[in-house]
N, C-alpha and C. Protein backbone atom coordinates (compact mmCIF):
# COMPACT_ATOMS: atom_id res chain seq x y z
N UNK A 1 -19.49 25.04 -75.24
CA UNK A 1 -18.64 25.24 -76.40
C UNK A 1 -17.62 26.31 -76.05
N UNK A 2 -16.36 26.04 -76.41
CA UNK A 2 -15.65 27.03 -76.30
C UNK A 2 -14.95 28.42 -77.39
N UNK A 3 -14.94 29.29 -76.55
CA UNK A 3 -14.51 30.47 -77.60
C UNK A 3 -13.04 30.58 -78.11
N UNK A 4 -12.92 30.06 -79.86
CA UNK A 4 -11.60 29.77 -79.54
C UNK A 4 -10.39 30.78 -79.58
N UNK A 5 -11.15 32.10 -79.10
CA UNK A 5 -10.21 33.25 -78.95
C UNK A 5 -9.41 32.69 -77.37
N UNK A 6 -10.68 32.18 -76.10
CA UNK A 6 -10.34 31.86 -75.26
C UNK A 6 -10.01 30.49 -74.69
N UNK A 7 -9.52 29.24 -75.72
CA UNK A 7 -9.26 28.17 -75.13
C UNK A 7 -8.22 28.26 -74.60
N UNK A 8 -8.40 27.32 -73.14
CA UNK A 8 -7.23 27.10 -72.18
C UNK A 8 -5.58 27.18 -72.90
N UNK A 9 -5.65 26.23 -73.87
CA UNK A 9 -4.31 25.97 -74.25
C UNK A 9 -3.81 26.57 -74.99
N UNK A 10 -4.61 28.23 -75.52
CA UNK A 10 -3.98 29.07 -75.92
C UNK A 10 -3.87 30.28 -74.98
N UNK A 11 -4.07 29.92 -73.36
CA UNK A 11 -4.04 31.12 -72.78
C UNK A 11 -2.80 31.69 -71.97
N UNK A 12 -2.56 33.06 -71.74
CA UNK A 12 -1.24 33.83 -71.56
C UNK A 12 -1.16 32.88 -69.98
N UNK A 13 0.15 33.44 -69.95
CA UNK A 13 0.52 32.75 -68.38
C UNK A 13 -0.56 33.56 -67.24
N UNK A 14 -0.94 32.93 -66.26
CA UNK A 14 -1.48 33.83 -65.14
C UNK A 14 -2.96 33.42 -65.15
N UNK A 15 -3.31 33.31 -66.21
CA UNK A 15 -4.88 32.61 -66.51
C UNK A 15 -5.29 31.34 -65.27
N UNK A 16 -6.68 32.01 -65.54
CA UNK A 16 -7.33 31.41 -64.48
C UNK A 16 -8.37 29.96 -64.97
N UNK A 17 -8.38 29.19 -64.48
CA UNK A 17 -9.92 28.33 -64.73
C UNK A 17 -10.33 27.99 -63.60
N UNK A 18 -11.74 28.13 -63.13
CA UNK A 18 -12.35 27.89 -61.74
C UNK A 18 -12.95 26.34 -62.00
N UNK A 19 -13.06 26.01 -61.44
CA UNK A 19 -13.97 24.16 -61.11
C UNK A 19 -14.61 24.07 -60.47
N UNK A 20 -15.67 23.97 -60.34
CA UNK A 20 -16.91 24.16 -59.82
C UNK A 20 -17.55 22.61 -59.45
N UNK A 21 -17.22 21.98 -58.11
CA UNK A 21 -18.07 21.00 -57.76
C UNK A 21 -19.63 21.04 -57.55
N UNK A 22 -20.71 21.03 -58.05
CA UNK A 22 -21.73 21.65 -57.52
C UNK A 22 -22.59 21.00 -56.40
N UNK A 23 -23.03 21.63 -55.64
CA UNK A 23 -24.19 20.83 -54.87
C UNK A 23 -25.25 22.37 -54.12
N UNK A 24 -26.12 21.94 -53.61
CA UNK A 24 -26.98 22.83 -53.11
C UNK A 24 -26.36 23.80 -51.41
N UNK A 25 -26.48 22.23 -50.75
CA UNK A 25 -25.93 22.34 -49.48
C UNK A 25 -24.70 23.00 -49.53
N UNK A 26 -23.49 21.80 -50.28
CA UNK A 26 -22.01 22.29 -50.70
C UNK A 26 -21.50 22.26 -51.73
N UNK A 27 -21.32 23.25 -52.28
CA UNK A 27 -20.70 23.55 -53.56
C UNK A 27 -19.14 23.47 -53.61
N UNK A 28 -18.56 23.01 -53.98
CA UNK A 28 -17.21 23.00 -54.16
C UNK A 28 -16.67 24.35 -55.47
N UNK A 29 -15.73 24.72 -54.85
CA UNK A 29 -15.07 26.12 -55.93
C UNK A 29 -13.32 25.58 -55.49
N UNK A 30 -12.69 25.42 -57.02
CA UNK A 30 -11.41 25.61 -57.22
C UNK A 30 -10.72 26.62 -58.14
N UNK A 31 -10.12 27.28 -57.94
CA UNK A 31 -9.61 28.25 -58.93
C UNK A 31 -7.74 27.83 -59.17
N UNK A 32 -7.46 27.78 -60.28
CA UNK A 32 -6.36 27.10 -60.96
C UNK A 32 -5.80 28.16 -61.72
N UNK A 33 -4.80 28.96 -61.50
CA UNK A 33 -4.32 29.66 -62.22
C UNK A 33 -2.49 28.66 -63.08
N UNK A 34 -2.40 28.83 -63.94
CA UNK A 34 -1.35 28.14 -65.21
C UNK A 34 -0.48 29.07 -65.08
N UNK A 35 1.10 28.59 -64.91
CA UNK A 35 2.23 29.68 -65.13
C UNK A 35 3.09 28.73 -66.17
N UNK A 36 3.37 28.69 -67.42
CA UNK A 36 3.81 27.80 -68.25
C UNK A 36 3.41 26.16 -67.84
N UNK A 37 3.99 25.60 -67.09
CA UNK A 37 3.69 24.52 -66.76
C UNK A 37 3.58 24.15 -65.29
N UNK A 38 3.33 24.95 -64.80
CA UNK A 38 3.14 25.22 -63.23
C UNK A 38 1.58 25.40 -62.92
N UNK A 39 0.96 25.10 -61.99
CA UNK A 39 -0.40 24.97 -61.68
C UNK A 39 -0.46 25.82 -60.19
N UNK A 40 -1.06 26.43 -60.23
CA UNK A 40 -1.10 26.97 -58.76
C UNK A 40 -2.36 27.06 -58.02
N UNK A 41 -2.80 26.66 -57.06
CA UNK A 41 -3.92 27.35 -56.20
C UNK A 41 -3.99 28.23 -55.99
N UNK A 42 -5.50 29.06 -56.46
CA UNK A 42 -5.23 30.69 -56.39
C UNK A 42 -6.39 30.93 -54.90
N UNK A 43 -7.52 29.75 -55.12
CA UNK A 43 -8.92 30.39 -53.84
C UNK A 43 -9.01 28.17 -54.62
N UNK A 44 -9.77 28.13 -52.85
CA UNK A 44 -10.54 26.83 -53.13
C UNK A 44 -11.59 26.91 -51.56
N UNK A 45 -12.68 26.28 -51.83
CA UNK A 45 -13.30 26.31 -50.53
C UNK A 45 -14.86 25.59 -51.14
N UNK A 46 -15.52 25.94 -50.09
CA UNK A 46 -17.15 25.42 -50.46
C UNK A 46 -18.18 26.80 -50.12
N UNK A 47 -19.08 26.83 -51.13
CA UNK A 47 -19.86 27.83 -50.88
C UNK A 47 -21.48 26.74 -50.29
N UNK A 48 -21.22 27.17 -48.84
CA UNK A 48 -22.66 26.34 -48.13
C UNK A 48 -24.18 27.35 -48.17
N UNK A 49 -25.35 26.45 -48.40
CA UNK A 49 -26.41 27.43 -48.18
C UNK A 49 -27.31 26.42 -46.92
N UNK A 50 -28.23 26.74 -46.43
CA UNK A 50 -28.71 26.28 -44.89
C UNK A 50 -29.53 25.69 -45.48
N UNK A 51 -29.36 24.10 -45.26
CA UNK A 51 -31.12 23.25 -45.74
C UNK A 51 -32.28 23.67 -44.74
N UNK A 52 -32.66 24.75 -44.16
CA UNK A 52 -33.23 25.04 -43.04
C UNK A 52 -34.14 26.18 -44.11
N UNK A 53 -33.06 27.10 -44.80
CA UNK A 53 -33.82 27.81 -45.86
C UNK A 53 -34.58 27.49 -46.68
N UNK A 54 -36.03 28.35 -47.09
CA UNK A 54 -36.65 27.92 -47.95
C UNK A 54 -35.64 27.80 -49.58
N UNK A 55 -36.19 26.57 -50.27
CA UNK A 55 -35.17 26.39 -51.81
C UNK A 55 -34.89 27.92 -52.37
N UNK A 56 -36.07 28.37 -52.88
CA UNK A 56 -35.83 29.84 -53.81
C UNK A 56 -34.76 30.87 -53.34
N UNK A 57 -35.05 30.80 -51.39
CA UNK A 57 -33.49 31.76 -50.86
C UNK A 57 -32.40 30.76 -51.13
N UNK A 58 -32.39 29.56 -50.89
CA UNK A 58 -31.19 28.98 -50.93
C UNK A 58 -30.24 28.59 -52.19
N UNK A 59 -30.97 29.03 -53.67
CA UNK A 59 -30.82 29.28 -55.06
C UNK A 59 -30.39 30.62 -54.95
N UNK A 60 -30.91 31.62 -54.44
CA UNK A 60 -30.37 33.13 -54.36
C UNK A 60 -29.11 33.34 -54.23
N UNK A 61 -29.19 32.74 -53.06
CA UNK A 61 -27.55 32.18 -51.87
C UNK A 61 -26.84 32.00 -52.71
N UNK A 62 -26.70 31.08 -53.15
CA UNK A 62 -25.39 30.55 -54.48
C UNK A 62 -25.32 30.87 -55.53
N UNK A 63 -26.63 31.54 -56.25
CA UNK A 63 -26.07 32.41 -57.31
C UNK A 63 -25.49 33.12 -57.18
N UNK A 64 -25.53 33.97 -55.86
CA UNK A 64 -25.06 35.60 -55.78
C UNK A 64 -23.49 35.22 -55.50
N UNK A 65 -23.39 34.24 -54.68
CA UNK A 65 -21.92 33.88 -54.41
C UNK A 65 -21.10 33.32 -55.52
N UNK A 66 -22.02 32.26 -56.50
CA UNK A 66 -21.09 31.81 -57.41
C UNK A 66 -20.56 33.15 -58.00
N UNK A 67 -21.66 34.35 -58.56
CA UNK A 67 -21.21 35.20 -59.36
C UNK A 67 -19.87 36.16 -58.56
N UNK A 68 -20.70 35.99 -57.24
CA UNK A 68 -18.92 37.22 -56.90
C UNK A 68 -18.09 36.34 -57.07
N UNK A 69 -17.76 34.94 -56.68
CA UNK A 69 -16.76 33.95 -56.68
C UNK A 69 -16.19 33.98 -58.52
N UNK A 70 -17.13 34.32 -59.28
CA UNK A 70 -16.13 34.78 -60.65
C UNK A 70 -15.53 35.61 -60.90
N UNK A 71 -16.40 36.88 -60.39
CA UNK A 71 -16.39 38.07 -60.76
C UNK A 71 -14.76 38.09 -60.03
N UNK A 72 -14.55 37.24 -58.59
CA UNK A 72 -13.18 37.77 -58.25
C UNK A 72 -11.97 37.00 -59.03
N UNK A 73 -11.88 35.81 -59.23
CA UNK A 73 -11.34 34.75 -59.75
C UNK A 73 -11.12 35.16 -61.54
N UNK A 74 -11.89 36.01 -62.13
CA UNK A 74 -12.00 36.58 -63.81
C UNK A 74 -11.27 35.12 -63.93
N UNK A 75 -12.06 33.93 -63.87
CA UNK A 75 -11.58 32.87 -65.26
C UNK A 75 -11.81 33.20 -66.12
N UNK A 76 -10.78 32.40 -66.88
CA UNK A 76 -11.18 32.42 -68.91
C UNK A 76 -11.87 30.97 -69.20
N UNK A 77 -12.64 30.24 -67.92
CA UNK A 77 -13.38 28.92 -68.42
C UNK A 77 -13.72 28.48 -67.15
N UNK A 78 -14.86 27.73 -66.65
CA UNK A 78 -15.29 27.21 -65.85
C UNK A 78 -15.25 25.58 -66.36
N UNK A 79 -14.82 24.60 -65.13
CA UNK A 79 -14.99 22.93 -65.38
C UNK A 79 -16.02 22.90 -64.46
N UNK A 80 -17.21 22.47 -65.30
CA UNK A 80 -18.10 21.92 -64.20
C UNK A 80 -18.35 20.31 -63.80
N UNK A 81 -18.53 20.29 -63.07
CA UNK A 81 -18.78 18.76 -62.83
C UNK A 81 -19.99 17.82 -63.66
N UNK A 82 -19.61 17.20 -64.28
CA UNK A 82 -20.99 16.45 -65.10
C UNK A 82 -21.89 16.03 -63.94
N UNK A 83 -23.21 16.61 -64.10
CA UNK A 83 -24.28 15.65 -63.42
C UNK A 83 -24.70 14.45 -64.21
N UNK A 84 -24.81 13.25 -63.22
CA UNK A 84 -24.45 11.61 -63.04
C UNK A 84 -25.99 11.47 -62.66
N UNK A 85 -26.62 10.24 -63.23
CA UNK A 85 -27.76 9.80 -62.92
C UNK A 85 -27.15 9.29 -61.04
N UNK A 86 -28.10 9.77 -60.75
CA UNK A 86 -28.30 9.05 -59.11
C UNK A 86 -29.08 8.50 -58.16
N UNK A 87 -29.32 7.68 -57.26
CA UNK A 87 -29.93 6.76 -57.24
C UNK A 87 -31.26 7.64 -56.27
N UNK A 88 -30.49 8.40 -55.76
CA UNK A 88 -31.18 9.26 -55.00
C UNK A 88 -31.26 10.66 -55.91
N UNK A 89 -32.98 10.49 -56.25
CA UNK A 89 -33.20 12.00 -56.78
C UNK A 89 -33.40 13.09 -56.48
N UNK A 90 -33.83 13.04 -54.82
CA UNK A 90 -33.70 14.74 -54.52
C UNK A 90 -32.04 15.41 -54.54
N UNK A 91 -31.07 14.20 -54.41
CA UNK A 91 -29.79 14.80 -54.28
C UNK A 91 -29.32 15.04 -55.41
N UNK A 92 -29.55 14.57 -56.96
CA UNK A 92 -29.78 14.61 -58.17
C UNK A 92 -30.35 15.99 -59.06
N UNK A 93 -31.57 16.19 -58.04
CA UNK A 93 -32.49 17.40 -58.47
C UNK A 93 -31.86 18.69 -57.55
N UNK A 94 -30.70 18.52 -56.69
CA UNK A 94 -30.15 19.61 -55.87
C UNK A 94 -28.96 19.78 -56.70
N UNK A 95 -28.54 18.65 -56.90
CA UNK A 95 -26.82 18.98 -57.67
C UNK A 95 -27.02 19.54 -59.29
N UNK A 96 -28.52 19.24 -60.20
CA UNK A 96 -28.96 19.45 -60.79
C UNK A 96 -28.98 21.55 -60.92
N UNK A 97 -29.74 22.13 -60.22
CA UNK A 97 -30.13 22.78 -60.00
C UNK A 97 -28.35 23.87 -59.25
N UNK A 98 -27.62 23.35 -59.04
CA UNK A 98 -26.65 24.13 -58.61
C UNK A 98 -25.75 24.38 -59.65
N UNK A 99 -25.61 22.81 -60.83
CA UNK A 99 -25.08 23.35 -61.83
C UNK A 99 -25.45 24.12 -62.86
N UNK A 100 -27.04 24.01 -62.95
CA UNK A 100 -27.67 24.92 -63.92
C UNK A 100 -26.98 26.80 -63.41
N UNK A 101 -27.18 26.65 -61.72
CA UNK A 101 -26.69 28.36 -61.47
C UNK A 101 -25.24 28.32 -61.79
N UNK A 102 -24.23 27.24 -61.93
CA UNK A 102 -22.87 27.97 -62.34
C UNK A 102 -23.22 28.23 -64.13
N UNK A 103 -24.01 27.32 -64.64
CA UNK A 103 -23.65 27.62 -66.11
C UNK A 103 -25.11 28.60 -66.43
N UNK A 104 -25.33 29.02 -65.87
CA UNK A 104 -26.24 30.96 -66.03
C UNK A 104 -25.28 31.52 -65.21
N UNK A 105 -24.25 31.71 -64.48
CA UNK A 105 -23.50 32.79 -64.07
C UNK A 105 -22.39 32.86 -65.42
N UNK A 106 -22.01 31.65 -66.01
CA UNK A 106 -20.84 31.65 -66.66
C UNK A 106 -21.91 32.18 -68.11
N UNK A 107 -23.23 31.86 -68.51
CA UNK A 107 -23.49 32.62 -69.67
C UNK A 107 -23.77 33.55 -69.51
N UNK A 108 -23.93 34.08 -68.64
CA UNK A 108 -24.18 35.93 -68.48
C UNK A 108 -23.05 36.70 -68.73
N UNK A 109 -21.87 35.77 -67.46
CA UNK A 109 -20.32 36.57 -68.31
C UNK A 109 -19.80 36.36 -69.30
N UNK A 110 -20.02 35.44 -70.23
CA UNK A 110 -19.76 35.19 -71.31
C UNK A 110 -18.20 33.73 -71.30
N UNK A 111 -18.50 33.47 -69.93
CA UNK A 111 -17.20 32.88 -70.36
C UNK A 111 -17.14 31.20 -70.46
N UNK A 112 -16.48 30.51 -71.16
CA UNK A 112 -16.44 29.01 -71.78
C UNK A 112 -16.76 27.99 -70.49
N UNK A 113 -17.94 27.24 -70.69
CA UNK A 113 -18.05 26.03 -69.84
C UNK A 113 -17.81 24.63 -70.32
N UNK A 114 -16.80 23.91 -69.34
CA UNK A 114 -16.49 22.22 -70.09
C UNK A 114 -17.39 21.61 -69.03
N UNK A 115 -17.51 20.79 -69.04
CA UNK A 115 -18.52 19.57 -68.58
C UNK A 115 -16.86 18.46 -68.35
N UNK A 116 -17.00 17.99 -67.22
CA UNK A 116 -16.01 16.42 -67.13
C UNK A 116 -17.08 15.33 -66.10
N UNK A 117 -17.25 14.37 -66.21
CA UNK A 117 -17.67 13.50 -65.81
C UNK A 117 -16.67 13.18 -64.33
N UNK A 118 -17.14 12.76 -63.07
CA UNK A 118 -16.15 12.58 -61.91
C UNK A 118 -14.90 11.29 -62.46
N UNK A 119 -15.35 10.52 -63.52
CA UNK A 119 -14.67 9.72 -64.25
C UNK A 119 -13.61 9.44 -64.69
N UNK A 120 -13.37 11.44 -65.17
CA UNK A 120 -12.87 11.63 -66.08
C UNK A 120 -11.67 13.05 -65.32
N UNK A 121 -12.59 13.39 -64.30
CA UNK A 121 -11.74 14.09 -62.92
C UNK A 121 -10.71 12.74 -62.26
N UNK A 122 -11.18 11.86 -62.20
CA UNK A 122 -10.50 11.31 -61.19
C UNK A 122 -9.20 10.68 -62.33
N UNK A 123 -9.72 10.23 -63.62
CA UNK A 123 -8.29 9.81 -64.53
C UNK A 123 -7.43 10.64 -65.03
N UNK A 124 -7.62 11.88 -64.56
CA UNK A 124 -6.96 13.51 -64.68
C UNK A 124 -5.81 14.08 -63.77
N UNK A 125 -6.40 13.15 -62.67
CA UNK A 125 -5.75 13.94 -61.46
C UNK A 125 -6.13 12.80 -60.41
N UNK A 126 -5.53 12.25 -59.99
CA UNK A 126 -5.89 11.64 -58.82
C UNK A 126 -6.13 12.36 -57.53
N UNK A 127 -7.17 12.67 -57.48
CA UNK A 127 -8.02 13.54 -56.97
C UNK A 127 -6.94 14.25 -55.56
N UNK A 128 -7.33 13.97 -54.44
CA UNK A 128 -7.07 14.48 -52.91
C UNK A 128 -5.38 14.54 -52.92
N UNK A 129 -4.60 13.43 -53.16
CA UNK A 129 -2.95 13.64 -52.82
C UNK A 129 -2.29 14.12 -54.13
N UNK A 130 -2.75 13.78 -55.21
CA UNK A 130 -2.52 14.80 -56.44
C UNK A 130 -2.77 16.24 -56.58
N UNK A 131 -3.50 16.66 -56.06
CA UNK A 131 -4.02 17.82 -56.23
C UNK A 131 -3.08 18.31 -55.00
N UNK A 132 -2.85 17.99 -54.35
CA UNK A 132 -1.99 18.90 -52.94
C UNK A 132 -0.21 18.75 -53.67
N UNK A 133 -0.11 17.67 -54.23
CA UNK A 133 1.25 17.75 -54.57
C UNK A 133 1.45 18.80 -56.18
N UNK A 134 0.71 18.34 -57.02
CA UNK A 134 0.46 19.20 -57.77
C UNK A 134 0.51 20.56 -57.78
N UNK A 135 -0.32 21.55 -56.97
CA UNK A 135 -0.92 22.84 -56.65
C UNK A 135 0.42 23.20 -55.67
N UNK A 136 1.58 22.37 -55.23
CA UNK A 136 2.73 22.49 -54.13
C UNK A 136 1.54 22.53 -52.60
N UNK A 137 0.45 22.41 -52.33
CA UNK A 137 -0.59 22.49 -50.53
C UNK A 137 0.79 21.71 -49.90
N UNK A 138 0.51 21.93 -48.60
CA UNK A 138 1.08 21.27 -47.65
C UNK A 138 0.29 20.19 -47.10
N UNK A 139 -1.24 20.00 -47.58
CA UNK A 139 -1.64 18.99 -47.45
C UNK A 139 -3.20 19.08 -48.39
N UNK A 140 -4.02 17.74 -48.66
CA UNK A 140 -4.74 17.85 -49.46
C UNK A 140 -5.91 19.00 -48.92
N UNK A 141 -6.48 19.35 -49.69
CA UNK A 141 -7.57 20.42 -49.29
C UNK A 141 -8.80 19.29 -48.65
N UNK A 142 -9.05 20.61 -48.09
CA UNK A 142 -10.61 20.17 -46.98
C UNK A 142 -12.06 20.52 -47.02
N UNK A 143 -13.10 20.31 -47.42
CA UNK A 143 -13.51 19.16 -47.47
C UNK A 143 -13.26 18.78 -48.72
N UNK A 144 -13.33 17.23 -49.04
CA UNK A 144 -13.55 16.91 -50.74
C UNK A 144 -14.02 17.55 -51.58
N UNK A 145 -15.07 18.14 -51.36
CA UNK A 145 -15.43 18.71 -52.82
C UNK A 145 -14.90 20.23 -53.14
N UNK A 146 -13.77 20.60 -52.43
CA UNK A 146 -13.10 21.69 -52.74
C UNK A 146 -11.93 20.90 -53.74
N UNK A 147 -11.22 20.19 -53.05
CA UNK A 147 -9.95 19.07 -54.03
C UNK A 147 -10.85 18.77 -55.39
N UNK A 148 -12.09 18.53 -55.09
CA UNK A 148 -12.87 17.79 -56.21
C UNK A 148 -12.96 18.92 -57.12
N UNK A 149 -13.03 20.46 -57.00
CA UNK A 149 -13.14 21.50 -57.86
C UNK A 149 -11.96 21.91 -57.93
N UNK A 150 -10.53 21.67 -57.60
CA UNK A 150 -9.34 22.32 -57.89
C UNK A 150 -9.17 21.08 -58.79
N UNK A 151 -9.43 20.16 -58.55
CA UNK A 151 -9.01 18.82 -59.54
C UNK A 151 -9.87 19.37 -61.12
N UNK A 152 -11.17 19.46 -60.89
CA UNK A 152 -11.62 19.92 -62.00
C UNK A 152 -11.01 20.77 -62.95
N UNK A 153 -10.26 21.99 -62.20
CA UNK A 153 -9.78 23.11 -62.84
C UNK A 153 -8.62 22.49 -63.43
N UNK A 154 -7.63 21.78 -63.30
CA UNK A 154 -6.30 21.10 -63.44
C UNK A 154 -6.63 20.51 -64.53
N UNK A 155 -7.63 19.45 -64.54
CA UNK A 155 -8.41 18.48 -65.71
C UNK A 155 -8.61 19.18 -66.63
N UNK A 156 -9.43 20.77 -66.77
CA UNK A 156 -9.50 21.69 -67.93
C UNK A 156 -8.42 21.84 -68.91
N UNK A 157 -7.28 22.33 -67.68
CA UNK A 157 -5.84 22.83 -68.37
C UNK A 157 -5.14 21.69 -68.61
N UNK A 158 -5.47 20.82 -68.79
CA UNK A 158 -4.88 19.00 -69.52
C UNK A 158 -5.73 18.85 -70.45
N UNK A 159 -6.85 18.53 -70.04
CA UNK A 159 -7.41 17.64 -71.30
C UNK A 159 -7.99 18.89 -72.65
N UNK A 160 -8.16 20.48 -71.99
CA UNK A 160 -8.53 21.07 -73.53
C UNK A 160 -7.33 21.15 -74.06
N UNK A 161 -6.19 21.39 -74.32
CA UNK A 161 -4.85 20.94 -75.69
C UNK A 161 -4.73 20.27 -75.55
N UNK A 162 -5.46 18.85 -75.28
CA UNK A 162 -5.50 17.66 -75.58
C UNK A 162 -6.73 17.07 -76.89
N UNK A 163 -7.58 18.06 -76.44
CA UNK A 163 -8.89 18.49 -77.26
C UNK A 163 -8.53 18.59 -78.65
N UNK A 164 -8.09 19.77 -78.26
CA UNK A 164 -7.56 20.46 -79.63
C UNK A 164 -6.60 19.68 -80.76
N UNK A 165 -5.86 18.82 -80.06
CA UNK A 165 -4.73 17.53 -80.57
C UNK A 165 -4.94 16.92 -81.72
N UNK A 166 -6.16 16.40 -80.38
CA UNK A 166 -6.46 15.35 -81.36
C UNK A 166 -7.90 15.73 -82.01
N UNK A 167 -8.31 16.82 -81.71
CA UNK A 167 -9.73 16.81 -82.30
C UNK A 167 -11.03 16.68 -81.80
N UNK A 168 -11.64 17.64 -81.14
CA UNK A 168 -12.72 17.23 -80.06
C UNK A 168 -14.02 16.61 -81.23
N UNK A 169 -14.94 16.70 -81.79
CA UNK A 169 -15.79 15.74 -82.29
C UNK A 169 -15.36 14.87 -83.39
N UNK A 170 -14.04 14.50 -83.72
CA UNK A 170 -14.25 13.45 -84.77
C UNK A 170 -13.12 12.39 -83.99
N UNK A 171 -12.53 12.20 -82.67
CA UNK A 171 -11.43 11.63 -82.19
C UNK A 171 -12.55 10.73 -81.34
N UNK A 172 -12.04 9.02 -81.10
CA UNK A 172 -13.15 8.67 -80.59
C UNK A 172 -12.48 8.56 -78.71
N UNK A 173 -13.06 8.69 -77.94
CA UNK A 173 -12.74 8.90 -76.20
C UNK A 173 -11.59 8.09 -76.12
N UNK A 174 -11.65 6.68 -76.47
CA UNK A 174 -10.60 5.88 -76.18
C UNK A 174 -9.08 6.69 -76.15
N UNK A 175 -9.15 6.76 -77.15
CA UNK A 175 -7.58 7.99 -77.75
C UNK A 175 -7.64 9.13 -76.80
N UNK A 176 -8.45 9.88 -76.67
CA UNK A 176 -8.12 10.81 -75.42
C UNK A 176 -7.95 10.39 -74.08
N UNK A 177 -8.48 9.76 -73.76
CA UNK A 177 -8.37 9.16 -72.66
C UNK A 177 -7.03 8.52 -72.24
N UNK A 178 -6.57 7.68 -73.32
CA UNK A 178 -5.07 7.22 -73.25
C UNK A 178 -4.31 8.19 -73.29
N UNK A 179 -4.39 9.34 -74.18
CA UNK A 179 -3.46 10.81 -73.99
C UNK A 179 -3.63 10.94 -72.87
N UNK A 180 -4.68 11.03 -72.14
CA UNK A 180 -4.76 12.05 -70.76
C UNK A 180 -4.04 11.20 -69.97
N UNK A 181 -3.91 10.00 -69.72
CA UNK A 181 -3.58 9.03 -68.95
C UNK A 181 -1.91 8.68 -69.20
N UNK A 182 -1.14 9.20 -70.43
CA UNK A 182 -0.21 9.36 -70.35
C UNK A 182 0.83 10.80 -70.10
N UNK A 183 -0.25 11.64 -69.93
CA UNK A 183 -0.09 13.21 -69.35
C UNK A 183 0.27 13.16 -67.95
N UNK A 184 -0.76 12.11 -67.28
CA UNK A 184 -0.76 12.47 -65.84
C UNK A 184 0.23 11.48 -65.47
N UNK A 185 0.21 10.41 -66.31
CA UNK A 185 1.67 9.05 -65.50
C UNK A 185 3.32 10.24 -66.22
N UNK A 186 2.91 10.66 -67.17
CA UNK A 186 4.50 11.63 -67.13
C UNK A 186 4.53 13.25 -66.03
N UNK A 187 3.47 13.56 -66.11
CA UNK A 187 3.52 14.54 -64.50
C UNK A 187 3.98 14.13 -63.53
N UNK A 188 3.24 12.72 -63.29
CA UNK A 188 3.49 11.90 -61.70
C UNK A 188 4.68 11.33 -61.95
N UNK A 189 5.78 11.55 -62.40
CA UNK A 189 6.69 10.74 -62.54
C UNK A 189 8.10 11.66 -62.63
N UNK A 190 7.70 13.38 -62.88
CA UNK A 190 8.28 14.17 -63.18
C UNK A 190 8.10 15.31 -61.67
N UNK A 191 6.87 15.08 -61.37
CA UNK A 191 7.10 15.91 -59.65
C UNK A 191 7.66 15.29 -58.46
């Protein structure tokens, strides 16, 4: 839920939102700072922990990093990646478990978590050559699930005053979805 002192689409220029791909092994981190209508890459990368480590250190590992990775970044909102039924459950019960540590780092600091489905990332932003043209990169970021968490962050700062528009619980998806989808064909058509 968000604080609506701090929703995206009422925030000052310079504001940050981080995107958080999660996984155990590789975590994806994008940080998206907004200058009126300008998007910028501020930090993107992957925070890795060693499948060699026992789980409990390798949960340590990425909490401690997600939290400095906020603590430096001070977003006003984290996009996390929706966890997706998968066919494979230990990779399920890892990606599981990485997003639970971004959303206990983000309720300790107090700050707003959205949930997007990869669904709903990818009809946002066309993920890898969007996100490099978008953000101005000289080329798409490396590995995927860093693009996949700068895409997230981008998706925040679109679809929440899109939220707000039209109404987040009484608007039914269809209608947002077509907003968002005519957001990103007038972006892509305007860069």
């Amino acid at each position: 839920m968000f604080d609506p002192a701090r929703r995206a689409h009422d925030a000052v220029d310079g504001a940050i939102v981080l995107g958080i791909d999660p996984g155990l092994s590789r975590c994806g981190y994008g940080a998206v700072r907004r200058e009126g209508s300008r998007f910028t890459a501020v930090a993107c990368g992957v925070l890795r922990t060693a499948p060699s480590d026992p789980l409990p250190t390798r949960l340590a590992t990425l909490a401690g990093e997600l939290e400095q990775l906020v603590d430096e970044t001070a977003p006003i909102a984290l996009a996390v990646e929706r966890v997706l039924f998968q066919v494979n459950a230990r990779t399920a019960m890892s990606v599981g478990q990485a997003s639970g540590l971004a959303l206990t780092v983000a309720g300790r600091m107090g700050i707003p978590v959205a949930h997007y489905s990869p669904n709903e990332v990818k009809l946002a932003v066309a993920v890898q050559k969007m996100v490099a043209r978008l953000l101005r990169l000289s080329s798409a970021p490396r590995p995927a699930d860093a693009a996949d968490a700068l895409a997230l962050a981008v998706c925040h700062w679109w679809r929440a005053p899109l939220q707000a528009a039209v109404g987040e619980d009484d608007a039914p998806q269809g209608r947002l979805d077509a907003a968002i989808a005519a957001a990103v064909a007038r972006e892509g058509s305007n860069a």
